[in-house]
PDB file of N, CA and C in Angstrom:
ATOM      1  N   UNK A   1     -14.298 -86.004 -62.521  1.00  0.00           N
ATOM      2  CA  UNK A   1     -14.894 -85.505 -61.293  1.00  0.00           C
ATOM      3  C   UNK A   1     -16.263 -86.165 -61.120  1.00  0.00           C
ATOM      4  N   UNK A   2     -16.393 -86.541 -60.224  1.00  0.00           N
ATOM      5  CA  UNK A   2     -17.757 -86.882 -59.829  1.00  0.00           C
ATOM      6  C   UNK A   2     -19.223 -86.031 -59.553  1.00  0.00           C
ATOM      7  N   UNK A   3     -20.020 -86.611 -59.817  1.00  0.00           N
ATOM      8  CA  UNK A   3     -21.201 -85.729 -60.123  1.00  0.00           C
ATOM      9  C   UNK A   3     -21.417 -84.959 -58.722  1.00  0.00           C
ATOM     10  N   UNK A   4     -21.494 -85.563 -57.623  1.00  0.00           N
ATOM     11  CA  UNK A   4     -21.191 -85.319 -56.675  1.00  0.00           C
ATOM     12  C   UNK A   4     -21.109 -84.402 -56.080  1.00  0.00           C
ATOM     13  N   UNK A   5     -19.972 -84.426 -56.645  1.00  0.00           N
ATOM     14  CA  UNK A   5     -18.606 -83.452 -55.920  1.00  0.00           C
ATOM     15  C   UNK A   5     -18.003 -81.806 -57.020  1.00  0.00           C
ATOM     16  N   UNK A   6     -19.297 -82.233 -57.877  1.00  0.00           N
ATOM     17  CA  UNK A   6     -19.651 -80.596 -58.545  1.00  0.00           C
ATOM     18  C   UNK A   6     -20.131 -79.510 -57.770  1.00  0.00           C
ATOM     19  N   UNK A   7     -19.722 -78.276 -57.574  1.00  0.00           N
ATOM     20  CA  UNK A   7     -20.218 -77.272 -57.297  1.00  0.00           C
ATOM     21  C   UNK A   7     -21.349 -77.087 -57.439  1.00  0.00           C
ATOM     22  N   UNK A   8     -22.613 -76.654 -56.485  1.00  0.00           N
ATOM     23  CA  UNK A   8     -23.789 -76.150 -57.013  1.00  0.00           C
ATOM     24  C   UNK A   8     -24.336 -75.391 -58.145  1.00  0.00           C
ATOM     25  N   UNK A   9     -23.557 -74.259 -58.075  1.00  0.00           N
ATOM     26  CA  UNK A   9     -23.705 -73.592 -58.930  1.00  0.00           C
ATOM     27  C   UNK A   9     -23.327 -73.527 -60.137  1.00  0.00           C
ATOM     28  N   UNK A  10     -22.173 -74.767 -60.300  1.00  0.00           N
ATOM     29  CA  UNK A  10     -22.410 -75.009 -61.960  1.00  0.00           C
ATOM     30  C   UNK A  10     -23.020 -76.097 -62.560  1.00  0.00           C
ATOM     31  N   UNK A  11     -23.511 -76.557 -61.891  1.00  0.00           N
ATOM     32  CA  UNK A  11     -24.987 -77.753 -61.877  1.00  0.00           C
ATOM     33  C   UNK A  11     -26.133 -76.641 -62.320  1.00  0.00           C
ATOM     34  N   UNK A  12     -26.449 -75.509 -61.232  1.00  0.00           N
ATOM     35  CA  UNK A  12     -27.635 -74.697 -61.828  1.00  0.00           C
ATOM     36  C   UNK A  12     -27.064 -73.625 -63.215  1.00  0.00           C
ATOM     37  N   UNK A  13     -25.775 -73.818 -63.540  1.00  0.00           N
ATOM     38  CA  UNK A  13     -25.619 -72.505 -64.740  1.00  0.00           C
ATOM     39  C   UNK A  13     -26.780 -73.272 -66.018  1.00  0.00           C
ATOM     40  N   UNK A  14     -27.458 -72.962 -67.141  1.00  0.00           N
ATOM     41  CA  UNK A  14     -28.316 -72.919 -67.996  1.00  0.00           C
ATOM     42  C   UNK A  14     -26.966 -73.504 -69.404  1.00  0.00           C
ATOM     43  N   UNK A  15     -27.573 -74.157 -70.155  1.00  0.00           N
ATOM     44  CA  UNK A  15     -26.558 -74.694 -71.266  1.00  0.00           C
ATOM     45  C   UNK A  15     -25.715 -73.211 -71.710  1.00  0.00           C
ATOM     46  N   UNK A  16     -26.711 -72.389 -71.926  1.00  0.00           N
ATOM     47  CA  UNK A  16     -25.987 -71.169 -72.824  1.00  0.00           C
ATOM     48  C   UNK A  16     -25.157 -70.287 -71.892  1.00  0.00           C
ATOM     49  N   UNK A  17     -25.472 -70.288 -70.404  1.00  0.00           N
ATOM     50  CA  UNK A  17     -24.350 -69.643 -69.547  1.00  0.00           C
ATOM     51  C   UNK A  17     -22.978 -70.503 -69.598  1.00  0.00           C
ATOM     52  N   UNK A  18     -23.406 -71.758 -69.623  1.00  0.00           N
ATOM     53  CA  UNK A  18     -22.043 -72.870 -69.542  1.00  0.00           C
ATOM     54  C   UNK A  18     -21.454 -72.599 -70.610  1.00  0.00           C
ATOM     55  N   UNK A  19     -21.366 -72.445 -71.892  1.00  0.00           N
ATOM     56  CA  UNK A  19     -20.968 -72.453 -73.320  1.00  0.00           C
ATOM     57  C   UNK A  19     -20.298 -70.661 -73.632  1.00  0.00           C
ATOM     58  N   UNK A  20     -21.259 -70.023 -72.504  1.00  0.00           N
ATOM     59  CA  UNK A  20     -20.289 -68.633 -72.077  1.00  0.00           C
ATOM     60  C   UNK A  20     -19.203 -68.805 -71.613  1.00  0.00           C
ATOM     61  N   UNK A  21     -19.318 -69.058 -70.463  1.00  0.00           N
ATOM     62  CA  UNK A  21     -18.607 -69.153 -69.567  1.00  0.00           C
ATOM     63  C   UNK A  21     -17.182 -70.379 -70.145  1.00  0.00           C
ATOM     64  N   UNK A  22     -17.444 -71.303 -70.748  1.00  0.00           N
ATOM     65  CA  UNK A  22     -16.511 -72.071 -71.663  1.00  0.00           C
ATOM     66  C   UNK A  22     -15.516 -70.945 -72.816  1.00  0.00           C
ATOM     67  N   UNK A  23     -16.160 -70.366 -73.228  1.00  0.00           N
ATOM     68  CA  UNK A  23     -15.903 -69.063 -74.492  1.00  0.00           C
ATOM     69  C   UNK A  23     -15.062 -68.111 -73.564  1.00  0.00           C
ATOM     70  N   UNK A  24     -15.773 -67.921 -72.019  1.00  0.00           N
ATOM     71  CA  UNK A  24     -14.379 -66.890 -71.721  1.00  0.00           C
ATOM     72  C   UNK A  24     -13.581 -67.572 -71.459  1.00  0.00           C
ATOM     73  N   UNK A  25     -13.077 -68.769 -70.693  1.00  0.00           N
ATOM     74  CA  UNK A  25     -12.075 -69.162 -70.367  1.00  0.00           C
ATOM     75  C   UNK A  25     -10.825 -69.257 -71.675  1.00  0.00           C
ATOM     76  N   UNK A  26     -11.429 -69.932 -72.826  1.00  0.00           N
ATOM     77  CA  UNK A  26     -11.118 -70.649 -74.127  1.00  0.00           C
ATOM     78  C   UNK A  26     -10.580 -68.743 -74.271  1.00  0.00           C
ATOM     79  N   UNK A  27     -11.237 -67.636 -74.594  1.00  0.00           N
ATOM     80  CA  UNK A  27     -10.571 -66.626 -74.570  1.00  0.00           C
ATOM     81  C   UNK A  27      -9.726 -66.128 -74.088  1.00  0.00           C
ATOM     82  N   UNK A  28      -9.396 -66.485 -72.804  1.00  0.00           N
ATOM     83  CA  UNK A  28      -8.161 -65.972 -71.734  1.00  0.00           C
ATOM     84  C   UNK A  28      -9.419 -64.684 -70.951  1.00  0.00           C
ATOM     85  N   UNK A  29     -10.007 -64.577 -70.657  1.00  0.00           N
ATOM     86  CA  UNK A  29     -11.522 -63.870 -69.863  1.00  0.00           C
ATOM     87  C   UNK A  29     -11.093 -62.739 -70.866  1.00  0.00           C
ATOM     88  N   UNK A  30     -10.799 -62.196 -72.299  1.00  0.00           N
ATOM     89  CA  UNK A  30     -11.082 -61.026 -72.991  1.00  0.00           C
ATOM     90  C   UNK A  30     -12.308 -60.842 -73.364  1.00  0.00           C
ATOM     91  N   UNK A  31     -12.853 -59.911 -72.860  1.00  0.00           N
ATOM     92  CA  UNK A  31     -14.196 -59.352 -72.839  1.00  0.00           C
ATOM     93  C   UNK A  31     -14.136 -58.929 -74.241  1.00  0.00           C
ATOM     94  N   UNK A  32     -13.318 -58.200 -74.827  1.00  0.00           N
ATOM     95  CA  UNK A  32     -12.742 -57.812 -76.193  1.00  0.00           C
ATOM     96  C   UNK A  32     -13.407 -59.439 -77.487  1.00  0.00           C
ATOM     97  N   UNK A  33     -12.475 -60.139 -77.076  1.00  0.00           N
ATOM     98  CA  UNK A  33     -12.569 -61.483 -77.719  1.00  0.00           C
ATOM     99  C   UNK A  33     -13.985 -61.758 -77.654  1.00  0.00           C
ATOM    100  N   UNK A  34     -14.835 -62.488 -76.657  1.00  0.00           N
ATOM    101  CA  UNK A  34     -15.900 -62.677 -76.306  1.00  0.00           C
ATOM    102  C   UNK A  34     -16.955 -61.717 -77.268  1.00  0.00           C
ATOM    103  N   UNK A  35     -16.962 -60.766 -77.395  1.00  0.00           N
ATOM    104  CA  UNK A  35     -17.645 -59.518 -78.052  1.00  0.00           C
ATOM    105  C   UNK A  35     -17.402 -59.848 -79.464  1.00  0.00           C
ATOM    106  N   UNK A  36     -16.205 -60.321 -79.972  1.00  0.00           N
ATOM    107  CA  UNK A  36     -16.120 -60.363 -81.540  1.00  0.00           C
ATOM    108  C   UNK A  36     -16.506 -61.737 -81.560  1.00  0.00           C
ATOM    109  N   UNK A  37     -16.601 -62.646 -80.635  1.00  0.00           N
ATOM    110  CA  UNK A  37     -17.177 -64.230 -81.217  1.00  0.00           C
ATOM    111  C   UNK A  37     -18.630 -63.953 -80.816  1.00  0.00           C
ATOM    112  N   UNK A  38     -19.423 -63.059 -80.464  1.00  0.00           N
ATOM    113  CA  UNK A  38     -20.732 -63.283 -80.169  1.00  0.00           C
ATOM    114  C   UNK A  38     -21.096 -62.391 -81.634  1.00  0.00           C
ATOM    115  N   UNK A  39     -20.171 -61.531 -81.886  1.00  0.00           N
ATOM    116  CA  UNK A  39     -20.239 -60.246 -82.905  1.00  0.00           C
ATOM    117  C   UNK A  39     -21.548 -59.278 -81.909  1.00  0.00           C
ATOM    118  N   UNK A  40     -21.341 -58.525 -80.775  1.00  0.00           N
ATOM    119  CA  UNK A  40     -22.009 -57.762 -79.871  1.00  0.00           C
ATOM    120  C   UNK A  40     -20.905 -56.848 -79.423  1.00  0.00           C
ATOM    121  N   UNK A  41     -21.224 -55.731 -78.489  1.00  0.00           N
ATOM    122  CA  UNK A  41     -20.381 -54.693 -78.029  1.00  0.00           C
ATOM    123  C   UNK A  41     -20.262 -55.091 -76.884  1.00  0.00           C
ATOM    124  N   UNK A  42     -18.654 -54.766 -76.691  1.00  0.00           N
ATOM    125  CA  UNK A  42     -18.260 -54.740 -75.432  1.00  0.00           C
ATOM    126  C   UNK A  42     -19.582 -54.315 -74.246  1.00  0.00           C
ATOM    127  N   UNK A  43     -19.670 -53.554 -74.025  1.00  0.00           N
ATOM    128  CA  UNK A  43     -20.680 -53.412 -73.284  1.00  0.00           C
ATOM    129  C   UNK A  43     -21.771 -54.568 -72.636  1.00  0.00           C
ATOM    130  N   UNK A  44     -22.287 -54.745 -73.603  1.00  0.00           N
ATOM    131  CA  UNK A  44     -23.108 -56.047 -73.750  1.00  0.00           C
ATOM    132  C   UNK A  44     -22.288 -57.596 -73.254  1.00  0.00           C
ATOM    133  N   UNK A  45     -21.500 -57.391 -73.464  1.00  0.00           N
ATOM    134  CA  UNK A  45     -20.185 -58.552 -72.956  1.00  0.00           C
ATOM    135  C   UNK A  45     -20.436 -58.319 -71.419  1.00  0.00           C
ATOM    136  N   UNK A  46     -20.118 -57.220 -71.350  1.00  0.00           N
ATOM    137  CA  UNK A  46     -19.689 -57.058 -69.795  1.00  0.00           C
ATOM    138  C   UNK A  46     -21.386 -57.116 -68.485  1.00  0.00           C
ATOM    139  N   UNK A  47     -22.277 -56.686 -69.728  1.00  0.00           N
ATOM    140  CA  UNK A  47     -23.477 -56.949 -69.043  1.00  0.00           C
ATOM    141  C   UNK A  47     -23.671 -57.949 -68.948  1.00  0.00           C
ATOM    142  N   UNK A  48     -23.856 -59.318 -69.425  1.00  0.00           N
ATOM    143  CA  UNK A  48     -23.968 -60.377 -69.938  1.00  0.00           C
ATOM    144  C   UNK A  48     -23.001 -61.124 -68.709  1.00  0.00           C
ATOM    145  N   UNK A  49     -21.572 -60.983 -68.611  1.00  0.00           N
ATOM    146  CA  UNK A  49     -20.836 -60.994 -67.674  1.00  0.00           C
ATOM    147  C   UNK A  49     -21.381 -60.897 -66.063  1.00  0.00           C
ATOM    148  N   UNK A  50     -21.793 -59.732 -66.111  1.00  0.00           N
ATOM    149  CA  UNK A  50     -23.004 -59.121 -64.687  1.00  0.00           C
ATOM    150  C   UNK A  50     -23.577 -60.162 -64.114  1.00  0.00           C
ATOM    151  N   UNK A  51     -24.279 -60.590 -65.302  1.00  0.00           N
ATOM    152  CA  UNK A  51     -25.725 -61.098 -64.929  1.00  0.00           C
ATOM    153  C   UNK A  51     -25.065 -62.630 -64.611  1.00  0.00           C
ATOM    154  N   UNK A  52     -24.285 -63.196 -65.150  1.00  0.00           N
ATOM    155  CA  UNK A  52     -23.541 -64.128 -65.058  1.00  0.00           C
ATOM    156  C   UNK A  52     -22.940 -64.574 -63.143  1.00  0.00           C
ATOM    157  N   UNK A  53     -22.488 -63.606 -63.234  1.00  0.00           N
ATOM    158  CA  UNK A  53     -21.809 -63.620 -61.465  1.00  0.00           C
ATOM    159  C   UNK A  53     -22.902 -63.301 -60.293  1.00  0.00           C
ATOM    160  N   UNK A  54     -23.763 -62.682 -60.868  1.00  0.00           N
ATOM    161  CA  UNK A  54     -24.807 -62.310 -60.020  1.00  0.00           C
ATOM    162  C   UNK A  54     -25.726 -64.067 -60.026  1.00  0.00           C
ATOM    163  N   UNK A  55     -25.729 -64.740 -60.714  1.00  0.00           N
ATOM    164  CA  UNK A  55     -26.513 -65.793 -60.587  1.00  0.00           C
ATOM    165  C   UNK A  55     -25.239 -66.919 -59.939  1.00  0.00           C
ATOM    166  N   UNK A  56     -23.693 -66.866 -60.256  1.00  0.00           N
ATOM    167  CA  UNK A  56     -23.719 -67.767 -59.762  1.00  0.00           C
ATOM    168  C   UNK A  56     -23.574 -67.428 -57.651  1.00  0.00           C
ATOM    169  N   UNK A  57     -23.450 -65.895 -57.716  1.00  0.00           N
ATOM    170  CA  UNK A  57     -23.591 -65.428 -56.541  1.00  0.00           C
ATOM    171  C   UNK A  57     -24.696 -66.015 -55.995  1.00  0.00           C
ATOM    172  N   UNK A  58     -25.875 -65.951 -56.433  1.00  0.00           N
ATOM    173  CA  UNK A  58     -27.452 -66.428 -55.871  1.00  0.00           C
ATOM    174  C   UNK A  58     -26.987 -68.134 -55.453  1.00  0.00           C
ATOM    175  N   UNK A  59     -26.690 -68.660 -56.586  1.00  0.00           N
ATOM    176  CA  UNK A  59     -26.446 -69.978 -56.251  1.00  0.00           C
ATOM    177  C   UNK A  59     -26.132 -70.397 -55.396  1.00  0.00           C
ATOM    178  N   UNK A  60     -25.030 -69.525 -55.060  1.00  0.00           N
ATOM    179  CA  UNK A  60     -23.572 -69.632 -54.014  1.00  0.00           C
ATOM    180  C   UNK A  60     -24.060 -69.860 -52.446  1.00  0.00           C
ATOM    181  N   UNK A  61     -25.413 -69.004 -52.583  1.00  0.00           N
ATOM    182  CA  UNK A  61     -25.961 -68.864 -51.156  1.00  0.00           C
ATOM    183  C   UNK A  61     -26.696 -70.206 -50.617  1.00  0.00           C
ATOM    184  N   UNK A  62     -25.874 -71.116 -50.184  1.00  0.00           N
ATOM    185  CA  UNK A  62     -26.903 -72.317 -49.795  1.00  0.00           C
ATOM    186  C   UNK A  62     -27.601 -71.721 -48.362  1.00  0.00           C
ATOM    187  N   UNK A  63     -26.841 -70.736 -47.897  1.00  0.00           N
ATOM    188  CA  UNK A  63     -28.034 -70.720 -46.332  1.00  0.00           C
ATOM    189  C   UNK A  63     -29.148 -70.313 -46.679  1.00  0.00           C
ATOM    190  N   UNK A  64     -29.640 -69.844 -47.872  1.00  0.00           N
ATOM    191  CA  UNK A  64     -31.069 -68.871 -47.818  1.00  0.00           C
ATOM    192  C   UNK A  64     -31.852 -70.442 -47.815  1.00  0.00           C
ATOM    193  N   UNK A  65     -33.198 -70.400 -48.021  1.00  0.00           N
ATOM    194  CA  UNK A  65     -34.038 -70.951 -48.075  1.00  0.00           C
ATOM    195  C   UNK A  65     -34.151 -71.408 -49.835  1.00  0.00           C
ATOM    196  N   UNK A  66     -34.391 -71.889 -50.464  1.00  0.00           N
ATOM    197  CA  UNK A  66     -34.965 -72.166 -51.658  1.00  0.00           C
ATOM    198  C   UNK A  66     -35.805 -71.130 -52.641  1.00  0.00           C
ATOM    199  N   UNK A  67     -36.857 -70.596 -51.968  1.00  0.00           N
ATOM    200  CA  UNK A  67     -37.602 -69.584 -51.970  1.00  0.00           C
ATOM    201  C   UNK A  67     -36.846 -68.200 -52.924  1.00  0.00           C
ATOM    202  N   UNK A  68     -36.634 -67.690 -51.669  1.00  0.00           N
ATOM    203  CA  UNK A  68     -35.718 -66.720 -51.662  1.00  0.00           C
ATOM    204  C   UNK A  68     -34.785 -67.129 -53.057  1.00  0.00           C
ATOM    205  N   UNK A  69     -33.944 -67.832 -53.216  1.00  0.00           N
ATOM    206  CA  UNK A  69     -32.898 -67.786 -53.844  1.00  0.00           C
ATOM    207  C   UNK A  69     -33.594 -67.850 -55.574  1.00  0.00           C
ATOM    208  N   UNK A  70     -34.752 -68.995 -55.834  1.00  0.00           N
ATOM    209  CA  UNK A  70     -35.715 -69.325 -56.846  1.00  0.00           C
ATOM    210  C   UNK A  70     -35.760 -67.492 -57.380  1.00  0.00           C
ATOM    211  N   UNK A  71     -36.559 -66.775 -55.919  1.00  0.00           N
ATOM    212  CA  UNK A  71     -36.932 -65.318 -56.337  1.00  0.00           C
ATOM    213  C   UNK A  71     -35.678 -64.524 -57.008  1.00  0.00           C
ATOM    214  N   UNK A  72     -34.608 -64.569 -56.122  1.00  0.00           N
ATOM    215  CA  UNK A  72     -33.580 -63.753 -56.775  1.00  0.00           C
ATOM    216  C   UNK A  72     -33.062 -63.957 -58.134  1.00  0.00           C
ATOM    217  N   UNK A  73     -32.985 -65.185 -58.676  1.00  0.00           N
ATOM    218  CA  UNK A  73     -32.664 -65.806 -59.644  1.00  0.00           C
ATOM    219  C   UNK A  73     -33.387 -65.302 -61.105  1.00  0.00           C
ATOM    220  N   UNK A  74     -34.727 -64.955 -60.441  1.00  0.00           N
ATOM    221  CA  UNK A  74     -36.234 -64.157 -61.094  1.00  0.00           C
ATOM    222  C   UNK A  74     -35.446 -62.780 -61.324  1.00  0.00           C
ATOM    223  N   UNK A  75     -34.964 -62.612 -60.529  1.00  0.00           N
ATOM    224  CA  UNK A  75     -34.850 -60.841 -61.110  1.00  0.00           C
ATOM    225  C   UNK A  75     -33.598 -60.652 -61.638  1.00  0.00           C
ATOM    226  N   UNK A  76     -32.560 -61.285 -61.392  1.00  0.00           N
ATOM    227  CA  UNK A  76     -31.262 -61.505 -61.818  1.00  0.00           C
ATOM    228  C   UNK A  76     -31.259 -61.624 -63.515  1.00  0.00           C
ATOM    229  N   UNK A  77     -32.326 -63.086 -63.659  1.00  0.00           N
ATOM    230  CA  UNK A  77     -32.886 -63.127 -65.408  1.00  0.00           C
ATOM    231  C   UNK A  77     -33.510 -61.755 -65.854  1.00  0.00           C
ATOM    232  N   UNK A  78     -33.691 -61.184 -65.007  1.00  0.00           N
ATOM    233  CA  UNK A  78     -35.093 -59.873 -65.647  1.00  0.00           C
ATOM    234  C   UNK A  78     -36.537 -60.510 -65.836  1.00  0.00           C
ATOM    235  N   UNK A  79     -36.701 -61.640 -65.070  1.00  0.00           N
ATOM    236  CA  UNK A  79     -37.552 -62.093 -65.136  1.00  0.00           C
ATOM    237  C   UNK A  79     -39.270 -60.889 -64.619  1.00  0.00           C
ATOM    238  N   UNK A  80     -38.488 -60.615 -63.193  1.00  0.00           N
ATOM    239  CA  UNK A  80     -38.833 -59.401 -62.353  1.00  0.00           C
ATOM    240  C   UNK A  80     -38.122 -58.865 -62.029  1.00  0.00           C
ATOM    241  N   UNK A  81     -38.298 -57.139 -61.791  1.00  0.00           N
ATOM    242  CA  UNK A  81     -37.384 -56.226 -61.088  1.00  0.00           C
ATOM    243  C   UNK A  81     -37.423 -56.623 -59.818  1.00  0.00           C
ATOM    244  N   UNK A  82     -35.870 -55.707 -59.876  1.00  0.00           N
ATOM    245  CA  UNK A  82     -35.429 -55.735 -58.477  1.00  0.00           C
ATOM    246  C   UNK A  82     -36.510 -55.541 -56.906  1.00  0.00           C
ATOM    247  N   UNK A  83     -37.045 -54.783 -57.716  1.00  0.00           N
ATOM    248  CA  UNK A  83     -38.463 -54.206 -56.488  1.00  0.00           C
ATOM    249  C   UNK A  83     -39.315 -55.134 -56.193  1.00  0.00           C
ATOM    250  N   UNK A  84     -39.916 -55.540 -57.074  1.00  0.00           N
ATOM    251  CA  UNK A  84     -40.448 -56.448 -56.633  1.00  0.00           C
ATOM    252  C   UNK A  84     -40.067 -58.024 -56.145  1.00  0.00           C
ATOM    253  N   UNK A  85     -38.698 -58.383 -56.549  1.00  0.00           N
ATOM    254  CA  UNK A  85     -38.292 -58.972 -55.828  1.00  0.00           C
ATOM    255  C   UNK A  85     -37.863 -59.089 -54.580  1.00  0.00           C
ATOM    256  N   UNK A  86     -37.793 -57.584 -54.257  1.00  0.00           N
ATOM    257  CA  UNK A  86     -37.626 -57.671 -52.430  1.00  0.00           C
ATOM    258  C   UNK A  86     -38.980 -57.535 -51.674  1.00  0.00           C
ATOM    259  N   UNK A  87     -40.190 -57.031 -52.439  1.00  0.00           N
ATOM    260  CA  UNK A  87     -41.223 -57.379 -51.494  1.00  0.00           C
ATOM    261  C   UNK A  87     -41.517 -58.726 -51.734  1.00  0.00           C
ATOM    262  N   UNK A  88     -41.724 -59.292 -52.798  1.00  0.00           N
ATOM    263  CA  UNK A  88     -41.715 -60.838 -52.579  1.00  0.00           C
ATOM    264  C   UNK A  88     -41.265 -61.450 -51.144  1.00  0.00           C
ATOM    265  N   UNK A  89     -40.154 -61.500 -51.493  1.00  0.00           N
ATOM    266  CA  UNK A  89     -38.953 -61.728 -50.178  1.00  0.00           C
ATOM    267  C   UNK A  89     -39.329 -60.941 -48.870  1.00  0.00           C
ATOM    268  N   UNK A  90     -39.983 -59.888 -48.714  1.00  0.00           N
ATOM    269  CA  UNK A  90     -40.488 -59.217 -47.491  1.00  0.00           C
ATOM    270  C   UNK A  90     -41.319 -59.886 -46.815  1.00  0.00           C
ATOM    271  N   UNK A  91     -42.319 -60.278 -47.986  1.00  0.00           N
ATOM    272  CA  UNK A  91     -43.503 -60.503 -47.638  1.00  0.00           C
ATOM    273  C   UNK A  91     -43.468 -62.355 -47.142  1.00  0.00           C
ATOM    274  N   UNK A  92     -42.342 -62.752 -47.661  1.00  0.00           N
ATOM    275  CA  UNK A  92     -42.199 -64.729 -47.655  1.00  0.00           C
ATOM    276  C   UNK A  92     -42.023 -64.398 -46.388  1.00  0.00           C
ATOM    277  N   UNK A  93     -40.549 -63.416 -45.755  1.00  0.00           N
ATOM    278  CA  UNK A  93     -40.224 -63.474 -44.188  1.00  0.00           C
ATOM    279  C   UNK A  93     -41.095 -63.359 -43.488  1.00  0.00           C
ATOM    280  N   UNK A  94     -42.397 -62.232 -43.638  1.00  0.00           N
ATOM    281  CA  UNK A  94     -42.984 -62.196 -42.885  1.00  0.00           C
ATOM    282  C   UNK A  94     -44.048 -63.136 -42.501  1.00  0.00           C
ATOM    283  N   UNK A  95     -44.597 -63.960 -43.536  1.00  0.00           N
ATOM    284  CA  UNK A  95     -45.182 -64.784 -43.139  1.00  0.00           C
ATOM    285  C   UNK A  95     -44.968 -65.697 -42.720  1.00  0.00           C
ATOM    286  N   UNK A  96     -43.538 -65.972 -42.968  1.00  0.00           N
ATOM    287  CA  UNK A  96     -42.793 -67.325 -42.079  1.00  0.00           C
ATOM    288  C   UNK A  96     -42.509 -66.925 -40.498  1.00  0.00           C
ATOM    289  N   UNK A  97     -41.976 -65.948 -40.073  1.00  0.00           N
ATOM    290  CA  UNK A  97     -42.339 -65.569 -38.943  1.00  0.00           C
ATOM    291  C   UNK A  97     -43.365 -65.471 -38.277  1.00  0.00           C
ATOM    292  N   UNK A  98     -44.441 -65.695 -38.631  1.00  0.00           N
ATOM    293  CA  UNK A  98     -46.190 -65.390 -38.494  1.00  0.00           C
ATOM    294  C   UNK A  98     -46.477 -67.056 -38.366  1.00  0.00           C
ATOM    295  N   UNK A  99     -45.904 -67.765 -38.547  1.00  0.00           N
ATOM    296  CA  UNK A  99     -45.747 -69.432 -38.350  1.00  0.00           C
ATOM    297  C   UNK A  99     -45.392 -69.936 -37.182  1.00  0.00           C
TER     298      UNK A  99
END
């Protein structure tokens, strides 16, 4: 495949999401499996999982602006909460409208 003609969002996944995301497939997606090769609890699988779809969701969004998507990506990691990631984002709209 050409570099190209890769999906965005698995251009932006991080080495250790890719090497996940390799591990579920290579598993057949057992969350079960996944949990005994990390040696972690299910639970944690499935969080881990979460956070996983939620970023390549962010990715996914080419209409947002850059901005925006950079921010969501922030809180998605736990970089920042959710809260404050939407006034961030409140506050970008509003000043771009104010332009």
């Amino acid at each position: 495949m050409d570099i190209d003609k890769v999906p965005q969002w698995i251009l932006a996944l991080e080495q250790e999401d890719a090497a996940f995301l390799k591990n579920f497939v290579i598993k057949s997606g057992s969350l079960k499996e996944i949990a005994k090769l990390y040696d972690v609890s299910y639970p944690t699988v499935r969080l881990r999982l979460d956070k996983l779809i939620q970023k390549i969701e962010v990715s996914d969004q080419q209409e947002e602006e850059p901005f925006q998507t950079f921010i969501k990506g922030l809180a998605v990691d736990s970089r920042i909460n959710l809260e404050t990631a939407r006034l961030i984002i409140d506050k970008y709209k509003k000043e771009k409208e104010r332009d």
